[in-house]
N, C-alpha and C. Protein backbone atom coordinates (compact mmCIF):
# COMPACT_ATOMS: atom_id res chain seq x y z
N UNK A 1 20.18 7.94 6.60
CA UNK A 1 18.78 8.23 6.35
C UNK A 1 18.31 7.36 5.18
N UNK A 2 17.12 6.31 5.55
CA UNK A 2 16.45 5.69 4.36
C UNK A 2 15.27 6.24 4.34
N UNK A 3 14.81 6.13 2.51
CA UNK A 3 13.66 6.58 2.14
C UNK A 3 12.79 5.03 2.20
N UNK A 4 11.63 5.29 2.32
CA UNK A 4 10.53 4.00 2.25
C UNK A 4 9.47 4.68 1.39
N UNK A 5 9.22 3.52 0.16
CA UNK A 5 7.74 3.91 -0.32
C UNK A 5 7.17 2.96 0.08
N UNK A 6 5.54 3.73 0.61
CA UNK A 6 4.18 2.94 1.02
C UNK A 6 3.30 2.81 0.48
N UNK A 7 2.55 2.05 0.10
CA UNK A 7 1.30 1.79 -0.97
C UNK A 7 0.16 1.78 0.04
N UNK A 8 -0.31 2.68 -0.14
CA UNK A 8 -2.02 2.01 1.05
C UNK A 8 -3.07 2.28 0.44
N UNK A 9 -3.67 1.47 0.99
CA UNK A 9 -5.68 1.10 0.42
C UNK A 9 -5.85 2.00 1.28
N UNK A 10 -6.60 3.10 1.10
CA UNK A 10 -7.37 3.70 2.10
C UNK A 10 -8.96 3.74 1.50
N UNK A 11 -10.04 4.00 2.45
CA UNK A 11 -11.32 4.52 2.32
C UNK A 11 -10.98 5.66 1.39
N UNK A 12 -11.93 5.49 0.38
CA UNK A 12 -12.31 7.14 -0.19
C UNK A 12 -13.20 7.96 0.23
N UNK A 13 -13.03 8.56 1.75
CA UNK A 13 -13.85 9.48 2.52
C UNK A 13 -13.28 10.52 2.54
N UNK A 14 -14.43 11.95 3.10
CA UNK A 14 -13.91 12.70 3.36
C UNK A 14 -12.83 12.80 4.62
N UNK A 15 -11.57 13.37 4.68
CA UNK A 15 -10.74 13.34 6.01
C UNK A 15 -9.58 12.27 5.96
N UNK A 16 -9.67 11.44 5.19
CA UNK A 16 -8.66 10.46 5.18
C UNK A 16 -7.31 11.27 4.62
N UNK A 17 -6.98 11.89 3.78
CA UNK A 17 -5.97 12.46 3.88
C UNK A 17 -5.17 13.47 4.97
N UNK A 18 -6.09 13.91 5.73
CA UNK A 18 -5.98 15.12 6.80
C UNK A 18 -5.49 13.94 7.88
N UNK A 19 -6.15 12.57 8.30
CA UNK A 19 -5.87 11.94 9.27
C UNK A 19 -4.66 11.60 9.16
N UNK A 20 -3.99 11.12 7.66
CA UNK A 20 -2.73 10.52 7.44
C UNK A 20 -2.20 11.42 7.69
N UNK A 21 -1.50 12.68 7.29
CA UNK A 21 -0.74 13.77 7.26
C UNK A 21 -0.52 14.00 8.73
N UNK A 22 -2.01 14.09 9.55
CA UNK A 22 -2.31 14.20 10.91
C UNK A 22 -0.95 13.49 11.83
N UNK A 23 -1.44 12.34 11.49
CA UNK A 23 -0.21 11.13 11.70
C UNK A 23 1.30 11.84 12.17
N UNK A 24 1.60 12.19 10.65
CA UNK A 24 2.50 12.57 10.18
C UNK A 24 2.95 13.42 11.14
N UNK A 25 2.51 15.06 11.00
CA UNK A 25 2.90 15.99 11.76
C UNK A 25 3.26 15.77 13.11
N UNK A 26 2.02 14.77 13.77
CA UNK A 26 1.68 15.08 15.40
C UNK A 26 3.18 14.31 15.72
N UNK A 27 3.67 13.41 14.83
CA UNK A 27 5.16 12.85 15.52
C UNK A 27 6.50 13.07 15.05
N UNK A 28 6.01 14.88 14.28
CA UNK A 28 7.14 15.06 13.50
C UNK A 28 8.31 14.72 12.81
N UNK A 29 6.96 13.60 11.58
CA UNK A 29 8.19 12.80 10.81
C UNK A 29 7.30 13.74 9.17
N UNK A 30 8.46 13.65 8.56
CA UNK A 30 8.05 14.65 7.24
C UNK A 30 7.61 13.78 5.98
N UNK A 31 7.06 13.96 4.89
CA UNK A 31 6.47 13.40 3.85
C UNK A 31 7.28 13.84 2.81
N UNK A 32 8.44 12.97 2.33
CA UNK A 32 8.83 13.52 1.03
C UNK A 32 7.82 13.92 -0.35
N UNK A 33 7.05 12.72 -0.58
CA UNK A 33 6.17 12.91 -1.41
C UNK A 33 4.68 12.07 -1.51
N UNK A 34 3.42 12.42 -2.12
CA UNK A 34 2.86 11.73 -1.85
C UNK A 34 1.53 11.92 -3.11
N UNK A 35 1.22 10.56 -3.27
CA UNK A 35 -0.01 10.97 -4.72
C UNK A 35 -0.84 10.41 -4.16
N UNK A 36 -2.30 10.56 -4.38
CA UNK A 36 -3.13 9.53 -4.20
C UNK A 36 -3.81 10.02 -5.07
N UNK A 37 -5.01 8.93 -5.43
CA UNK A 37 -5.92 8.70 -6.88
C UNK A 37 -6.90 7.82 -6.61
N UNK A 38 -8.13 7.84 -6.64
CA UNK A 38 -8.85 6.94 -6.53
C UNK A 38 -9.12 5.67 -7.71
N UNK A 39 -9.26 4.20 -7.28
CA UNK A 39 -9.05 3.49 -7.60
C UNK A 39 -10.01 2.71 -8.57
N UNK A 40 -9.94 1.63 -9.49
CA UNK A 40 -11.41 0.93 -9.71
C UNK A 40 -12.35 0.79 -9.43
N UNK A 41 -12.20 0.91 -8.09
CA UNK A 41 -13.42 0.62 -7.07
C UNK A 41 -13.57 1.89 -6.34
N UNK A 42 -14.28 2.88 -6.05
CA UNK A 42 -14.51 4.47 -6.39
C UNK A 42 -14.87 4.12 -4.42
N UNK A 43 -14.89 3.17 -4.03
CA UNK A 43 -14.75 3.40 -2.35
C UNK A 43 -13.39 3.31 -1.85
N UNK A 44 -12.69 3.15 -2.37
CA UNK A 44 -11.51 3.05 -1.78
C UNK A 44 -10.24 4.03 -2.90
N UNK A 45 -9.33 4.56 -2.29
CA UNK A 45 -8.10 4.62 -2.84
C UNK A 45 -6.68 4.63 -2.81
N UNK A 46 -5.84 4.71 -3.39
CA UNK A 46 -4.48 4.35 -3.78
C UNK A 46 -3.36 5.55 -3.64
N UNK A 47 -2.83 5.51 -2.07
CA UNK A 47 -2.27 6.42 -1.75
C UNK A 47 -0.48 5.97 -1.41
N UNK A 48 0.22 6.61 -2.21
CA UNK A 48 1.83 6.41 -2.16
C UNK A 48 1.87 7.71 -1.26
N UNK A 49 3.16 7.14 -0.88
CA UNK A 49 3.66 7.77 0.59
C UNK A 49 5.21 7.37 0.98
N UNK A 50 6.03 8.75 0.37
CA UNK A 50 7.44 8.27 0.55
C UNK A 50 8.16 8.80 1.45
N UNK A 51 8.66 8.70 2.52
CA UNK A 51 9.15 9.10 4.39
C UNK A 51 10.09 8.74 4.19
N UNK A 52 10.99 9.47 4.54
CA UNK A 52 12.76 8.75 5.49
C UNK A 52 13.28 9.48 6.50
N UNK A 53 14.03 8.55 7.26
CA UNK A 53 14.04 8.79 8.36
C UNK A 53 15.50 7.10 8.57
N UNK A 54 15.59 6.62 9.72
CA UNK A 54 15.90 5.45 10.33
C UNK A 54 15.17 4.46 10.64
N UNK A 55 15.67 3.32 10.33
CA UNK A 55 14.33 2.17 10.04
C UNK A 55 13.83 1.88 11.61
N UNK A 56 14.33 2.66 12.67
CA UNK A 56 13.42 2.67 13.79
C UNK A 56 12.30 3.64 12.90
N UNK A 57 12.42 4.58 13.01
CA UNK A 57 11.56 5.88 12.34
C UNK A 57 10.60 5.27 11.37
N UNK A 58 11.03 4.64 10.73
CA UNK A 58 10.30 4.02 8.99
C UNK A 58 9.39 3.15 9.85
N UNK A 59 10.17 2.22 10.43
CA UNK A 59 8.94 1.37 11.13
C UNK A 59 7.86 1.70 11.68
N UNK A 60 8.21 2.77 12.73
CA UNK A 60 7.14 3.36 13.57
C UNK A 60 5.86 3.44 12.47
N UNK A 61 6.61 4.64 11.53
CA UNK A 61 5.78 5.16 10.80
C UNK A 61 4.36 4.20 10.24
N UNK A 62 5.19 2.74 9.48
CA UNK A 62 4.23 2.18 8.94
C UNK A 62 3.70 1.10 10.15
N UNK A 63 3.86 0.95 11.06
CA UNK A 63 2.81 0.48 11.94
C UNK A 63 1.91 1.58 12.46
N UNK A 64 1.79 2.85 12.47
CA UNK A 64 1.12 3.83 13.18
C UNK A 64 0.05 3.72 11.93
N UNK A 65 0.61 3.78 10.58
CA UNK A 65 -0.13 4.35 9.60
C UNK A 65 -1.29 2.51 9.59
N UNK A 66 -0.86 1.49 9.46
CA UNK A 66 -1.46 -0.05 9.79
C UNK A 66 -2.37 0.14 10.82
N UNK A 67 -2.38 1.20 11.71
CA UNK A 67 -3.32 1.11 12.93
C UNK A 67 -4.86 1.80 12.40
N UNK A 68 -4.11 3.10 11.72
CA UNK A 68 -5.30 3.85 11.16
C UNK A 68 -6.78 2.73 11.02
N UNK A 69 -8.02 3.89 11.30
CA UNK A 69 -9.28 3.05 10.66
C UNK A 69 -9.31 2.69 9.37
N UNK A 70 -9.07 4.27 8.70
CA UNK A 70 -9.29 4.14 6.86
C UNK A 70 -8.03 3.53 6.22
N UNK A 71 -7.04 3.17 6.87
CA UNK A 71 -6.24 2.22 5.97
C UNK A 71 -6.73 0.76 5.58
N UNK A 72 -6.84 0.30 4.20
CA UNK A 72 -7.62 -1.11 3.98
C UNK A 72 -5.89 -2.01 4.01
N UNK A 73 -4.96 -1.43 3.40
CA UNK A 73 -3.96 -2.35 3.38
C UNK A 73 -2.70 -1.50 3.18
N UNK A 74 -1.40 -1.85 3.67
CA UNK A 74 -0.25 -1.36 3.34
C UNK A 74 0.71 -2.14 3.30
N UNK A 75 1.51 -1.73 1.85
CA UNK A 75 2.71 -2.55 1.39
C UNK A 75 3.80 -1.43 1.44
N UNK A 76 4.77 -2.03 1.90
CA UNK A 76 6.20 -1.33 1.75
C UNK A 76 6.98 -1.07 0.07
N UNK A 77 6.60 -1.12 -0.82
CA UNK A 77 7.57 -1.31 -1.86
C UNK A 77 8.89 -1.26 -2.13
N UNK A 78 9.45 -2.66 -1.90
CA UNK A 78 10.98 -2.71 -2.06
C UNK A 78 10.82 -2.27 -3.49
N UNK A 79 12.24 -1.94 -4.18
CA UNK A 79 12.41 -1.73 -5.15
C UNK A 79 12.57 -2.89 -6.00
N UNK A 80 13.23 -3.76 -5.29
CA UNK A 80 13.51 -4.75 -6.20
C UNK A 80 11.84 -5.87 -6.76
N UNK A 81 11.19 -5.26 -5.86
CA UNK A 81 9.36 -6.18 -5.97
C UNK A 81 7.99 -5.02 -6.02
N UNK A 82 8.82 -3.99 -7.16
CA UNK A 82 7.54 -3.21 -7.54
C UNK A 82 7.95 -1.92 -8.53
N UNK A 83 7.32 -1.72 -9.01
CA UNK A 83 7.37 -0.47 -10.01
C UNK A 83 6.95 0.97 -9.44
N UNK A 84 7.80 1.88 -9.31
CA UNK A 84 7.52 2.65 -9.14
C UNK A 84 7.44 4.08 -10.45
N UNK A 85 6.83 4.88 -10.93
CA UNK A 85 6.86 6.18 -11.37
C UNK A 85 6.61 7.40 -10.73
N UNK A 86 7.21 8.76 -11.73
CA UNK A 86 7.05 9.84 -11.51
C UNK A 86 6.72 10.58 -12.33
N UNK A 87 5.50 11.57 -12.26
CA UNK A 87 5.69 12.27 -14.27
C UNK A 87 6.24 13.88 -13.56
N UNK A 88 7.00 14.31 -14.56
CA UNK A 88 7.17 15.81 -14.72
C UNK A 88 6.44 16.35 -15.97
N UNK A 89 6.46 17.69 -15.52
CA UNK A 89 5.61 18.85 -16.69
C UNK A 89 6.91 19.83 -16.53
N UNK A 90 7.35 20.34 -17.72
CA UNK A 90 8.43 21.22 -18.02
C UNK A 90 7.62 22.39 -18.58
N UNK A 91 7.52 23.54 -18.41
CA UNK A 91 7.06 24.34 -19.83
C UNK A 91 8.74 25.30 -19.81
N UNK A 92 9.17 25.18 -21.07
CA UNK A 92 10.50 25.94 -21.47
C UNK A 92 9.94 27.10 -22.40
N UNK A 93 10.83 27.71 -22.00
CA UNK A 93 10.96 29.27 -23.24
C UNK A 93 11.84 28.56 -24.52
N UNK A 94 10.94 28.63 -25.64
CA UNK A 94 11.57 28.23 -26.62
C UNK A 94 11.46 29.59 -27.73
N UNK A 95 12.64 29.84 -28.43
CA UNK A 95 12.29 31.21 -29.06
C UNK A 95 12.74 30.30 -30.82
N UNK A 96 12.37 30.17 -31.76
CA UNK A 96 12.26 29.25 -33.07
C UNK A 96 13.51 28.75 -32.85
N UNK A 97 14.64 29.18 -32.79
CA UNK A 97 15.79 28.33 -32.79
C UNK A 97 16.32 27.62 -31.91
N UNK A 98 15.25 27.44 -30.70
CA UNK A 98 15.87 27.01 -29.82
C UNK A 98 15.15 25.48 -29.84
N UNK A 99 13.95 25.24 -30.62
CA UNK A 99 12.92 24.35 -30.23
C UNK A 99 13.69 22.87 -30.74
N UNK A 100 14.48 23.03 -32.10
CA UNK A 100 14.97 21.99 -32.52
C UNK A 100 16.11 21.25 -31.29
N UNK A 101 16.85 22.11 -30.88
CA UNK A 101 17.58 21.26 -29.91
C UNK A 101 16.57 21.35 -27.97
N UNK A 102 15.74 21.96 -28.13
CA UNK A 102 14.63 21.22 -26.89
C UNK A 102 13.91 20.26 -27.16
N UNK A 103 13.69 19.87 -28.18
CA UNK A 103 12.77 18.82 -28.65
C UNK A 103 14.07 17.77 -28.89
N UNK A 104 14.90 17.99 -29.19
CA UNK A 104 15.80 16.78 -29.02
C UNK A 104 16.48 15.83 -28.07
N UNK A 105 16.63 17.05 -26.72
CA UNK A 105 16.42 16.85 -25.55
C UNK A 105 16.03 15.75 -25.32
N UNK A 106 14.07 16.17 -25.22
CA UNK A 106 13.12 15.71 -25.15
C UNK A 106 12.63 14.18 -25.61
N UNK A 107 13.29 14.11 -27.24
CA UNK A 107 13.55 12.79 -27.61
C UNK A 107 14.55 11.85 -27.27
N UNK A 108 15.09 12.51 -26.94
CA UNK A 108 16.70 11.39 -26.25
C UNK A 108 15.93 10.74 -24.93
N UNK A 109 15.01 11.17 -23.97
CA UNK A 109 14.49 10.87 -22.67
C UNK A 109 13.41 10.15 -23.15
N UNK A 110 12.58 9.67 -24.36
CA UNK A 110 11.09 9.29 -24.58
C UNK A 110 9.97 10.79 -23.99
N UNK A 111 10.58 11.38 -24.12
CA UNK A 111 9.47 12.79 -23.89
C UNK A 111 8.79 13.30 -24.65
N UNK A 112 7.39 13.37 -24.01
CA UNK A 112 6.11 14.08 -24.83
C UNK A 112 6.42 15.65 -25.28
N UNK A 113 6.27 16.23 -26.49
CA UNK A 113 6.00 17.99 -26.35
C UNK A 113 4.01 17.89 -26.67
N UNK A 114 3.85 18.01 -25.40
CA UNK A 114 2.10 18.32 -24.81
C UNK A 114 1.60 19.46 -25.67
N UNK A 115 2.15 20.69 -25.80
CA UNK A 115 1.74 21.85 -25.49
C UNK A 115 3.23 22.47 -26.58
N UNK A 116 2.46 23.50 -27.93
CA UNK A 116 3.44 24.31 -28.12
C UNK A 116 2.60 25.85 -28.58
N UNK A 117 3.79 26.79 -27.74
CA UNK A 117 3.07 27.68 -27.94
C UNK A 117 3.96 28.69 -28.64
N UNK A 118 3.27 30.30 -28.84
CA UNK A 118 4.86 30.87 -29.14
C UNK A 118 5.69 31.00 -29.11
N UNK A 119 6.43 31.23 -27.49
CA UNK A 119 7.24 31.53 -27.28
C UNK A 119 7.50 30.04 -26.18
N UNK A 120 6.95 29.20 -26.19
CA UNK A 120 7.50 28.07 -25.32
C UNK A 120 6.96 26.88 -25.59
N UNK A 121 7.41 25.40 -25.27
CA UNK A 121 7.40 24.33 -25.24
C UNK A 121 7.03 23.58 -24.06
N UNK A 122 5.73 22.89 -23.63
CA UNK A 122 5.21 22.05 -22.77
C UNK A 122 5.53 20.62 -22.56
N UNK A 123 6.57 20.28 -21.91
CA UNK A 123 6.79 18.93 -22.08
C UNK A 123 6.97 17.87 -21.00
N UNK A 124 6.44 16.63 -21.37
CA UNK A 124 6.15 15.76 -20.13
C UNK A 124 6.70 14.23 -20.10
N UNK A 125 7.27 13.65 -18.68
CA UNK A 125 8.10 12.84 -18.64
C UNK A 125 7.74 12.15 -17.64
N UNK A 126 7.75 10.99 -18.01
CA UNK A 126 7.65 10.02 -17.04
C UNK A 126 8.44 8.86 -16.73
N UNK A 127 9.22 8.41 -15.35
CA UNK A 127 10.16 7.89 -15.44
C UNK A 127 10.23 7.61 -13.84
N UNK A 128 11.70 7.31 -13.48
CA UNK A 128 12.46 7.05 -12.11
C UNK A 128 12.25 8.76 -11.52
N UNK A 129 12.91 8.98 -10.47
CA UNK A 129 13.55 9.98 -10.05
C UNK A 129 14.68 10.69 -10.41
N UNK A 130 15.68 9.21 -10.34
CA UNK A 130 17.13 9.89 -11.28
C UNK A 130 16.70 10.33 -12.86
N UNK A 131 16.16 9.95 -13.15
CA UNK A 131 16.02 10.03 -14.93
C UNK A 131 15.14 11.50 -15.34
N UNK A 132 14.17 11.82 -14.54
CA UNK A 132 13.37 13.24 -14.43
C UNK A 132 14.99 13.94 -14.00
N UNK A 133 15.33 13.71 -13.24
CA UNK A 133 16.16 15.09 -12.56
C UNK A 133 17.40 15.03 -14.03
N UNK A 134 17.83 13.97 -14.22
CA UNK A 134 18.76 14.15 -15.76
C UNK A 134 18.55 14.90 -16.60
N UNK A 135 16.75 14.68 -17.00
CA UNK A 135 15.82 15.43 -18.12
C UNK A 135 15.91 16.99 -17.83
N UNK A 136 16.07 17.57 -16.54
CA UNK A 136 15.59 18.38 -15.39
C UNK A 136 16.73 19.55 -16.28
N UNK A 137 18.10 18.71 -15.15
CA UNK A 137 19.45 18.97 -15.67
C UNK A 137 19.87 19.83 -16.99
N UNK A 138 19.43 18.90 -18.29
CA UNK A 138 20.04 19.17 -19.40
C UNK A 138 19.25 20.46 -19.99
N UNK A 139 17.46 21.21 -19.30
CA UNK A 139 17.16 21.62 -19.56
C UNK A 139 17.79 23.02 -18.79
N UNK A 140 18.55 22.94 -18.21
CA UNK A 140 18.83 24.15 -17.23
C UNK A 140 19.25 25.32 -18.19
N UNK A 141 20.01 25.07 -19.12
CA UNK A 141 20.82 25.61 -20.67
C UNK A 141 19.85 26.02 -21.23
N UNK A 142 17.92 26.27 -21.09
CA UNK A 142 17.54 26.62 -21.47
C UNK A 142 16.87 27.71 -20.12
N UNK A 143 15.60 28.28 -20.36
CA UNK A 143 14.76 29.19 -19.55
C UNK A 143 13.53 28.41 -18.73
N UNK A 144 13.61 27.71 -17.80
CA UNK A 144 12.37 26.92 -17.58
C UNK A 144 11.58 27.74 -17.00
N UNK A 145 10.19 27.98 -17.27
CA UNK A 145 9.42 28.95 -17.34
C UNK A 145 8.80 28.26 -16.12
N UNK A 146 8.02 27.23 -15.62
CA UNK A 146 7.44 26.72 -14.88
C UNK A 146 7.49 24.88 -14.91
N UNK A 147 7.48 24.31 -13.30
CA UNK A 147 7.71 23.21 -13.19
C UNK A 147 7.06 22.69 -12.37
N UNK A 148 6.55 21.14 -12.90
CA UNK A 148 5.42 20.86 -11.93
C UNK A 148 5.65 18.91 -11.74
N UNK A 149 5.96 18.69 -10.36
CA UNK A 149 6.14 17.02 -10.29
C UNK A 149 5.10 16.33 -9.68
N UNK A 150 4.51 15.37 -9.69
CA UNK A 150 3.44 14.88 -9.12
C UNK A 150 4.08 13.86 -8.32
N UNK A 151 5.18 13.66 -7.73
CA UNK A 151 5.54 12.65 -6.58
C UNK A 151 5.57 11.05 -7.15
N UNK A 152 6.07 10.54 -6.60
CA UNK A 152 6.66 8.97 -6.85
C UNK A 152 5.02 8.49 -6.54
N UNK A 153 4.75 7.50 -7.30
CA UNK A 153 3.50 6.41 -6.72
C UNK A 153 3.82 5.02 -7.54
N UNK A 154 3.56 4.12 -7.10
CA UNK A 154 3.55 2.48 -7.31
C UNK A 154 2.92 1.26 -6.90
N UNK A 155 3.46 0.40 -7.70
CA UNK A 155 2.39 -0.51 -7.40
C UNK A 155 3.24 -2.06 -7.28
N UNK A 156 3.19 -3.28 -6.67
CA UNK A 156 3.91 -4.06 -6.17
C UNK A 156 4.04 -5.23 -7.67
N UNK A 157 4.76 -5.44 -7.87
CA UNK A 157 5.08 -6.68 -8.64
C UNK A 157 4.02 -7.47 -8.91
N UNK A 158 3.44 -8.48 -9.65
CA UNK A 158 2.69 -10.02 -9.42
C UNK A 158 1.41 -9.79 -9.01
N UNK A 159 0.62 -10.71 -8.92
CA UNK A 159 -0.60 -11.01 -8.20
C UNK A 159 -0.64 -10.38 -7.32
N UNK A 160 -1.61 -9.75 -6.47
CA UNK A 160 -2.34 -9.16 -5.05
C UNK A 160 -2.48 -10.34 -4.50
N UNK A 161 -2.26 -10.13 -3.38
CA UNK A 161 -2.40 -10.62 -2.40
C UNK A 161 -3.43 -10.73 -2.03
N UNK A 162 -4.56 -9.75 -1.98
CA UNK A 162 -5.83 -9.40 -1.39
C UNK A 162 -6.08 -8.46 -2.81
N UNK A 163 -7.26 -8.53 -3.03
CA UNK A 163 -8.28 -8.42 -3.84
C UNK A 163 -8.85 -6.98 -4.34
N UNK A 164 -8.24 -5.72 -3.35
CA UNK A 164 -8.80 -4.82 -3.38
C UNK A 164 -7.97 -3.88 -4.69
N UNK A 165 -8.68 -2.89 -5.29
CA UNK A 165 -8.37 -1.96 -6.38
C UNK A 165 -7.40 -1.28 -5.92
């Protein structure tokens, strides 16, 4: 089983997400993860899209999704010719003695503390996949109160190719 990330230009209309997903379901292939955000240019936006399956499967996928109307463009992102991120939100139960070694944690990874409250610590990371789930990991030794990932999204290496936001 390979994973593929997809970068696509889509229209910023209403339904364009429902059509992609649409996609998705009607040929029962699943969506590991997926962000989208609208772009510089407020007509169009910037939707990652990470599927695996078998590169029969992967293929299908991104020629079905190339057919779409509201797709403006789609790139595959190899790894080796693009950047990809992920952010996490941690909120931990921190009780006073615990904050010095969560916040240290926290600094060993380049991690934000967002948010401190009485009894807990808000903290946010941005990184690979492996490197969140490490951060993830070392916090287990504590109480994680609530957890929140916003999915892999990226963007290709170098110059565009084409012009769009």
């Amino acid at each position: 089983m390979q994973k593929r990330i997809l970068s696509l230009l889509v229209d910023n209309t209403a339904g364009v997400l429902s059509r992609i997903s649409g996609l998705f379901s009607r040929r029962g292939y699943n969506i590991d993860s997926l962000s989208v955000g609208v772009t510089a240019d407020e007509r169009f936006s910037r939707m990652t899209v990470v599927c695996s399956g078998d590169a029969l499967i992967l293929e299908q996928i991104t020629k079905q999704l190339a057919k779409l109307v509201d797709v403006r463009d789609i790139k595959v992102l190899e790894p080796d010719n693009s950047v990809s991120r992920e952010l996490v939100l941690v909120k931990v139960a921190a009780k006073p003695e615990q904050r010095e070694g969560i916040i240290s944690i926290a600094n060993i990874f380049r991690a934000n503390v967002i948010d401190v409250g009485k009894d807990s610590l808000v903290i946010e990371l941005t990184g690979s996949k492996s490197k969140l789930g490490a951060f993830v990991d070392l916090l287990e030794d504590y109480e994680i109160l609530e957890l929140a990932r916003t999915g892999i999204t990226g963007l290709s290496r170098g110059a565009a190719d084409v012009r769009f936001f």
